[in-house]
C-alpha atoms as a PDB file:
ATOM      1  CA  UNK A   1     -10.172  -6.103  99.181  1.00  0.00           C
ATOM      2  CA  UNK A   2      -6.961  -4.436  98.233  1.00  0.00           C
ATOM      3  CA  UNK A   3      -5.506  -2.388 101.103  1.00  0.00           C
ATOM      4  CA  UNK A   4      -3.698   0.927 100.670  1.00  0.00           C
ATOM      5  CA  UNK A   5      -0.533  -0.484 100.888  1.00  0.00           C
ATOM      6  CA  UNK A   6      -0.736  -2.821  97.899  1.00  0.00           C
ATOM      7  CA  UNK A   7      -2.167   0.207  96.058  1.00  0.00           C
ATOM      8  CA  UNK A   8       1.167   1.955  96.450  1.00  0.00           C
ATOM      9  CA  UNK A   9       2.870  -0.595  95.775  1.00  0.00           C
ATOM     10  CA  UNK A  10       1.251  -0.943  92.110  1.00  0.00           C
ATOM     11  CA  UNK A  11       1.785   2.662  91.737  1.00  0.00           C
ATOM     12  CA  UNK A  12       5.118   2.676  92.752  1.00  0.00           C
ATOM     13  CA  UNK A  13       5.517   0.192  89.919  1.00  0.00           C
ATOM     14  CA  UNK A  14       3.398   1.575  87.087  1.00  0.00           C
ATOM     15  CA  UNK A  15       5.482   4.967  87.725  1.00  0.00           C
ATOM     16  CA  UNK A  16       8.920   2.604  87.532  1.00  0.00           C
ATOM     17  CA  UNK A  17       7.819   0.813  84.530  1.00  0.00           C
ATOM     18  CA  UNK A  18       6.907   4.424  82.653  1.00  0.00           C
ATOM     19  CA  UNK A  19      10.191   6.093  83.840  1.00  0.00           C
ATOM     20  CA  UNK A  20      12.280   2.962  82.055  1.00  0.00           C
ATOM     21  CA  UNK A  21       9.618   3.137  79.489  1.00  0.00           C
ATOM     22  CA  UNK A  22      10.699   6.956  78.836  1.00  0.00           C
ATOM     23  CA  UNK A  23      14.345   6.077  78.370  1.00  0.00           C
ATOM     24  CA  UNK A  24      13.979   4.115  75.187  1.00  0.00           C
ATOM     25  CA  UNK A  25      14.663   6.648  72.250  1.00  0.00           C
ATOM     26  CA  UNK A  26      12.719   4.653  69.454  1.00  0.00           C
ATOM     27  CA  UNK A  27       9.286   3.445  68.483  1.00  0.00           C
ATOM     28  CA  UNK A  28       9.010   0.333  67.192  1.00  0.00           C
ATOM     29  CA  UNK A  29       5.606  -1.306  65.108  1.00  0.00           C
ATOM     30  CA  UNK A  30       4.816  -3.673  62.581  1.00  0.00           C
ATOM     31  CA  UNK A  31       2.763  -3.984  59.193  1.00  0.00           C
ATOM     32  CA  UNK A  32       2.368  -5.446  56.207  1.00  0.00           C
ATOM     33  CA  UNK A  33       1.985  -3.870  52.546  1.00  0.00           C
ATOM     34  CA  UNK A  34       0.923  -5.941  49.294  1.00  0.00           C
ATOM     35  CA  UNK A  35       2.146  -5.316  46.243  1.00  0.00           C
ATOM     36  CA  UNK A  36       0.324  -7.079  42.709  1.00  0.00           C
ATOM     37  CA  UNK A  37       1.433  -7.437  39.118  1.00  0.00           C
ATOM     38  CA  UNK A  38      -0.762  -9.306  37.166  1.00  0.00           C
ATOM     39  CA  UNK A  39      -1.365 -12.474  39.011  1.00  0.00           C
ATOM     40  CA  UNK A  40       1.437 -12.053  41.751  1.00  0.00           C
ATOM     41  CA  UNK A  41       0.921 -10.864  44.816  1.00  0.00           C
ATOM     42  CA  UNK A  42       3.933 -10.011  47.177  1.00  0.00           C
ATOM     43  CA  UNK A  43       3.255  -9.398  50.843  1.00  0.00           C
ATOM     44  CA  UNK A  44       5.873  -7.505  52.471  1.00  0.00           C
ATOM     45  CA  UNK A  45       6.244  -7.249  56.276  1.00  0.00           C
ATOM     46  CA  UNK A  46       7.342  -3.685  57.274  1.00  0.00           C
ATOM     47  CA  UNK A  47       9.135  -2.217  60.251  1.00  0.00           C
ATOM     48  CA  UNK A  48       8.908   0.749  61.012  1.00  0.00           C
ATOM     49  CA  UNK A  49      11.224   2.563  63.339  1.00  0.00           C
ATOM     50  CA  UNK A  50      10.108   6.154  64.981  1.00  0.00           C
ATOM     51  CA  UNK A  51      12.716   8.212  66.732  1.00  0.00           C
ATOM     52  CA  UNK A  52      12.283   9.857  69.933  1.00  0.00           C
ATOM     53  CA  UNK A  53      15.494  11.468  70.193  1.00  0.00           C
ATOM     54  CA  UNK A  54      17.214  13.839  68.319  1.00  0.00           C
ATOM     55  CA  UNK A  55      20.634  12.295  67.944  1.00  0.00           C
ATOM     56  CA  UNK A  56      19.454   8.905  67.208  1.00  0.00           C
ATOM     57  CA  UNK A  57      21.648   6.698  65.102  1.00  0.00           C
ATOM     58  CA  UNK A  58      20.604   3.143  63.873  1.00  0.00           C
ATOM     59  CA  UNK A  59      23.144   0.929  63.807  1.00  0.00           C
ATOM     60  CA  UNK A  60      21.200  -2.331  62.822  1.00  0.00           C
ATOM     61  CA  UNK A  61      18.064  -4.445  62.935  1.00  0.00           C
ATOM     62  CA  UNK A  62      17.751  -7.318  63.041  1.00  0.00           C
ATOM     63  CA  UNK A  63      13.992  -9.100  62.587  1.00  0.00           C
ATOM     64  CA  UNK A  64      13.360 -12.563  64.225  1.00  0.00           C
ATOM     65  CA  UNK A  65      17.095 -13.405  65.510  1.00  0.00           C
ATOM     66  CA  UNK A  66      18.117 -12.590  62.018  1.00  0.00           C
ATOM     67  CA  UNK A  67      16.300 -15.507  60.337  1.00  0.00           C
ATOM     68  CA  UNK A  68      14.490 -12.848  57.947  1.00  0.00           C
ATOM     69  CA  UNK A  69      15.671 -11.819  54.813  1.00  0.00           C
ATOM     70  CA  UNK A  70      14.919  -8.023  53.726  1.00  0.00           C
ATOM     71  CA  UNK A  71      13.440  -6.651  50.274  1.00  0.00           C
ATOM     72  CA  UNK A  72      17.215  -6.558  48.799  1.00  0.00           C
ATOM     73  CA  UNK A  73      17.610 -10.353  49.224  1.00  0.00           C
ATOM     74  CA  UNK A  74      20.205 -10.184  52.150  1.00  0.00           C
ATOM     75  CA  UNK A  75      20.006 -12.657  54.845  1.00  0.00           C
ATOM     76  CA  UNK A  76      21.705 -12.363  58.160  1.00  0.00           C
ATOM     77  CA  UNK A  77      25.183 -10.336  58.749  1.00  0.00           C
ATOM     78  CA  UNK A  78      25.493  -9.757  54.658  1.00  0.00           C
ATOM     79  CA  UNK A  79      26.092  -6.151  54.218  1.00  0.00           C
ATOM     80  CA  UNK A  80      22.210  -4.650  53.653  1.00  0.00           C
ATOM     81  CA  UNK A  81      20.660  -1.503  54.833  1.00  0.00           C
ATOM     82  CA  UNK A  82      19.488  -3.064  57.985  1.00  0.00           C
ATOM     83  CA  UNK A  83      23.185  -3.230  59.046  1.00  0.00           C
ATOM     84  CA  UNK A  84      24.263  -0.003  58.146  1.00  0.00           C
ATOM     85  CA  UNK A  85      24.336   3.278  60.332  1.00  0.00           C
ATOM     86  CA  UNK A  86      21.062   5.617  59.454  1.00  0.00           C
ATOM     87  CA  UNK A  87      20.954   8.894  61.378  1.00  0.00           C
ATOM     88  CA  UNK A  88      17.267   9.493  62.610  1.00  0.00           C
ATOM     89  CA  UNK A  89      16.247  13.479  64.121  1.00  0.00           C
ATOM     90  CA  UNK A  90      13.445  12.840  66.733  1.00  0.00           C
ATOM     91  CA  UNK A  91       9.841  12.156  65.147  1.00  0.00           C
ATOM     92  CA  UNK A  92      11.361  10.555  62.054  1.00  0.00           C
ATOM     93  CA  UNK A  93      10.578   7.253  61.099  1.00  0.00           C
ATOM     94  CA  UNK A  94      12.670   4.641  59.339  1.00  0.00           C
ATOM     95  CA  UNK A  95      11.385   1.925  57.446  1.00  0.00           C
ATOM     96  CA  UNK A  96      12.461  -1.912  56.608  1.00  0.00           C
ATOM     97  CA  UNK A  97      10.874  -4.463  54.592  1.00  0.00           C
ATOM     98  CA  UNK A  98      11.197  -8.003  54.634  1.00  0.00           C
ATOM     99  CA  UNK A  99       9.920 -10.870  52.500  1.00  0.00           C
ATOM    100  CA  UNK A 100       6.341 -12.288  53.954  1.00  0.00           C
ATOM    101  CA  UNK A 101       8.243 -15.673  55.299  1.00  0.00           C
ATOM    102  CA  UNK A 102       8.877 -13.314  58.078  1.00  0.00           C
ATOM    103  CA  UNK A 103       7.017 -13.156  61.150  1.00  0.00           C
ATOM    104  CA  UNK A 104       8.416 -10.080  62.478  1.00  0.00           C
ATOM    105  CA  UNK A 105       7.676 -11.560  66.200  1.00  0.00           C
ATOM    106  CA  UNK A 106      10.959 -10.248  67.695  1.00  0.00           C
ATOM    107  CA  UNK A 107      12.830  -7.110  66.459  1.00  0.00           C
ATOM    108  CA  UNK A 108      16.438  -6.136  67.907  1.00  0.00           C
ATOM    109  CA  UNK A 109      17.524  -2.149  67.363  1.00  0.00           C
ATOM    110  CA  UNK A 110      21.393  -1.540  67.900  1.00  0.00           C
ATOM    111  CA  UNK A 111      21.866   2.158  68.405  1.00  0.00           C
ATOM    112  CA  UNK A 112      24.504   4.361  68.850  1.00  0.00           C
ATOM    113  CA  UNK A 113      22.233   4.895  72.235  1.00  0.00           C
ATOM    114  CA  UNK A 114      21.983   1.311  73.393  1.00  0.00           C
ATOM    115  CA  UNK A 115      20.479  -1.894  72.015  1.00  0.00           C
ATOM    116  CA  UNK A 116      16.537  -2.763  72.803  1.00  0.00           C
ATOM    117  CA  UNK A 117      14.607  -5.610  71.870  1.00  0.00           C
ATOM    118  CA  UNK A 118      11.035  -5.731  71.044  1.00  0.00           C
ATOM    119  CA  UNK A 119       8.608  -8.513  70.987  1.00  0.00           C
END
């Protein structure tokens, strides 16, 4: 039986959890999109990147400790549009694409609000 004192306790920490959860001023998921020509098929995986903040800047992402290249071919700290700074007004979303040897299982966003790292 759970007595009233672990049950604010648990409470106390949901509500902790939500407040830091608040502070965060992007959106983070994950997809993939296929694209065919003739025989080929390319699979793509796509990040997508929601703002929820209205002076959001993106300063760089960086998918899987940077050991995934993105649809122009750049690899790593090679100038590519994941490293350059993309304003982003709250409730728009930005989108990267990298090849299908990614598995997009950690993503890093540098802002010009702080840096967050999803997983």
């Amino acid at each position: 039986m759970i007595s009233i004192k672990s049950l604010v306790a648990i409470g106390a920490l949901a509500f902790m959890v939500n407040a830091y959860a608040d502070d965060i001023p992007v959106k983070v998921s994950t997809g993939y999109k296929t694209e065919s020509s003739g025989r080929f098929h390319v699979r793509w995986l796509t990040v997508n990147i929601t703002s929820l903040n209205n002076d959001l800047v993106i300063q760089k992402v960086t998918v899987d400790k940077g050991n995934c290249r993105d649809a122009l071919g750049a690899k790593k700290n090679k100038l590519n549009r994941a490293n350059i700074s993309y304003p982003l007004k709250f409730g728009k979303t930005a989108t990267y694409e990298y090849y299908d040897d990614c598995g997009g299982v950690e993503i890093q966003v540098d802002t010009n609000l702080g840096s967050w790292t999803f997983q």
